[in-house]
Protein backbone atom coordinates (compact mmCIF):
# COMPACT_ATOMS: atom_id res chain seq x y z
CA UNK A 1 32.52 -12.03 16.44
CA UNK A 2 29.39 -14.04 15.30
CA UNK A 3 26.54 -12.15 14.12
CA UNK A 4 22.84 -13.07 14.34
CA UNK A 5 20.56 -12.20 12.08
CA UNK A 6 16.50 -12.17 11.95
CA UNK A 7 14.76 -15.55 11.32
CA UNK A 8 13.79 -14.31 7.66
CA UNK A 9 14.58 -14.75 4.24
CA UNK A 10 17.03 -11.79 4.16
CA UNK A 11 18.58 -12.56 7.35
CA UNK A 12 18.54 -16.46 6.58
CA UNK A 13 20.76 -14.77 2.85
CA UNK A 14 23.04 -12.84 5.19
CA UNK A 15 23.73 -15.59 7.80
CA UNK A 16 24.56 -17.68 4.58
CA UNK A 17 27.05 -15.20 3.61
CA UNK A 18 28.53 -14.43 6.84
CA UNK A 19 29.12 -18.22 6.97
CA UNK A 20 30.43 -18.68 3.45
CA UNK A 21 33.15 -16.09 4.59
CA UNK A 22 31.76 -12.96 3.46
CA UNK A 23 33.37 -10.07 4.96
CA UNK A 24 29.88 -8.83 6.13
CA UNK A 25 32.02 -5.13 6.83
CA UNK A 26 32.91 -4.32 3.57
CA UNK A 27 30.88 -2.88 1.00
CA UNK A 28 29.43 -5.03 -1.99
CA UNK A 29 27.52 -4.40 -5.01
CA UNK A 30 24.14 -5.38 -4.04
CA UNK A 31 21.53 -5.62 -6.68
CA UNK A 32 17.65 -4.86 -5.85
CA UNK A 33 15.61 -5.99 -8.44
CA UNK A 34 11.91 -5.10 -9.01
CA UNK A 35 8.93 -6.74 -11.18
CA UNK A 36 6.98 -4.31 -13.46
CA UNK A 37 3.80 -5.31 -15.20
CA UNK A 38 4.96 -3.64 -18.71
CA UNK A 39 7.71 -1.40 -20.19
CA UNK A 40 5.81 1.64 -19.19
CA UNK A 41 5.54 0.75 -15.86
CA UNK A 42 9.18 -0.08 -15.44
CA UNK A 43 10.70 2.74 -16.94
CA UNK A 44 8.53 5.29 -14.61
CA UNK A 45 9.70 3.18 -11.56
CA UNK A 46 13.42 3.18 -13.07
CA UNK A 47 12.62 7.28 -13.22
CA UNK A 48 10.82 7.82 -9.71
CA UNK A 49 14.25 5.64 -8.49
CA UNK A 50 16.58 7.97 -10.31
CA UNK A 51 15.35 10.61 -9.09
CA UNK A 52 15.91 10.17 -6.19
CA UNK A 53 19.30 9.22 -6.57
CA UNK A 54 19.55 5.66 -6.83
CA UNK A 55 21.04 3.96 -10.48
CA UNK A 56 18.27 2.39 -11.77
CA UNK A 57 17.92 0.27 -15.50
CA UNK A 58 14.65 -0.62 -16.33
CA UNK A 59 14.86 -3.50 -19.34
CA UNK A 60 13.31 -6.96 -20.69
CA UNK A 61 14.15 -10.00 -19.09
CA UNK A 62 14.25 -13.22 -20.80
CA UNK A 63 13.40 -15.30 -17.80
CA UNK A 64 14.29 -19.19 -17.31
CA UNK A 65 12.01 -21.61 -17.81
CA UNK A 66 13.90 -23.98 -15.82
CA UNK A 67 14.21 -21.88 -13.19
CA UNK A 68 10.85 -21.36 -13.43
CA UNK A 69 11.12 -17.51 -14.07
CA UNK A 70 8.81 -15.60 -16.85
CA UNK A 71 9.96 -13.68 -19.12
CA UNK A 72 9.36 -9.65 -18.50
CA UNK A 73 9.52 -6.29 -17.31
CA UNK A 74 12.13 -5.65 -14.33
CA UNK A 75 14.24 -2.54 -12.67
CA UNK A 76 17.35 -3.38 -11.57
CA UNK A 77 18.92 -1.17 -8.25
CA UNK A 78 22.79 -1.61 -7.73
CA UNK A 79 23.86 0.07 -4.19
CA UNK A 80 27.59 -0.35 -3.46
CA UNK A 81 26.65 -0.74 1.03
CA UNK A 82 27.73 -3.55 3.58
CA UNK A 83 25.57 -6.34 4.16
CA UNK A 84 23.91 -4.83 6.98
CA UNK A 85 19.70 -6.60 8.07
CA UNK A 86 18.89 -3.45 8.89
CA UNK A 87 19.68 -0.86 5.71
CA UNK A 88 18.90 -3.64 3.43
CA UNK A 89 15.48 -3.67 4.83
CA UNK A 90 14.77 -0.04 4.83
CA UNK A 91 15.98 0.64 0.84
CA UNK A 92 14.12 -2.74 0.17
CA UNK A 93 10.67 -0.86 1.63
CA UNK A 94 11.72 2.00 -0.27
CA UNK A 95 12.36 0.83 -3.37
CA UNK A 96 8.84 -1.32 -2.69
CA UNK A 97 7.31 2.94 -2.64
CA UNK A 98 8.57 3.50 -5.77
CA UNK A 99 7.40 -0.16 -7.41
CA UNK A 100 3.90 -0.15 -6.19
CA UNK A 101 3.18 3.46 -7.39
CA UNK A 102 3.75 2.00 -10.78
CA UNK A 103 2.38 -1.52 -10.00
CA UNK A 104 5.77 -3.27 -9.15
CA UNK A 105 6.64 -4.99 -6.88
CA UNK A 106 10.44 -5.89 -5.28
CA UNK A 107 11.19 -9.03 -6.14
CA UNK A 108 14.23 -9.47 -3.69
CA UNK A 109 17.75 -8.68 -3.57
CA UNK A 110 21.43 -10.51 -4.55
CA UNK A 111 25.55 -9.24 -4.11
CA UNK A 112 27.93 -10.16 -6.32
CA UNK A 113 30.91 -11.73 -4.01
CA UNK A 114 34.34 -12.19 -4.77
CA UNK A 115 35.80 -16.00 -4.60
CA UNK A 116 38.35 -15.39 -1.55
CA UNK A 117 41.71 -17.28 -2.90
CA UNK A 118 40.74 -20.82 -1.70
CA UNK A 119 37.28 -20.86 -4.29
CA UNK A 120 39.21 -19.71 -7.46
């Protein structure tokens, strides 16, 4: 069964997946990750998150300049959930409630998938 996603970043992310043979039914570790203007800003947005029951780490980024990423403040969310548009989207705009009470803002989203035994 193919599945089609919305013609947006996220869903371009999970089509990639889905194609790359990602079982898109199983649950993953998928990180949120949120940019925070300053150490006090990230560690109330890590505490607003905790509270309300997510596992949140606030802490200091390096960055990669050739990457082109600054150095700085970010809160990391890890939610063990399926690939799924649709409840990616909704904890993304939460998680966006949380960030932009404290000046953040969600900087996107990444899972950590296994090599299936023809990658390793």
């Amino acid at each position: 069964m193919t599945i089609s996603y919305p013609d947006d970043a996220d869903g371009d992310v999970l089509a990639a997946m889905a194609e790359s043979g990602v079982d898109m039914q199983q649950e993953l570790t998928i990180e949120f990750v949120i940019d925070a203007p300053s150490e006090q800003h990230s560690k109330a947005i890590e505490a607003d998150i905790a509270a309300a029951g997510y596992p949140a780490v606030a802490e200091f980024e390096d960055g990669d300049p050739e990457e082109g990423i600054d150095p700085g403040w970010v809160v990391s969310v890890e939610v063990e959930m399926a690939p799924e548009y649709q409840p990616i989207i909704d904890l993304q705009a939460k998680l966006q409630g949380f960030a932009e009470k404290h000046g953040g803002q969600v900087d996107g989203w990444g899972a950590m998938v296994d090599p299936g035994p023809d990658d390793e």
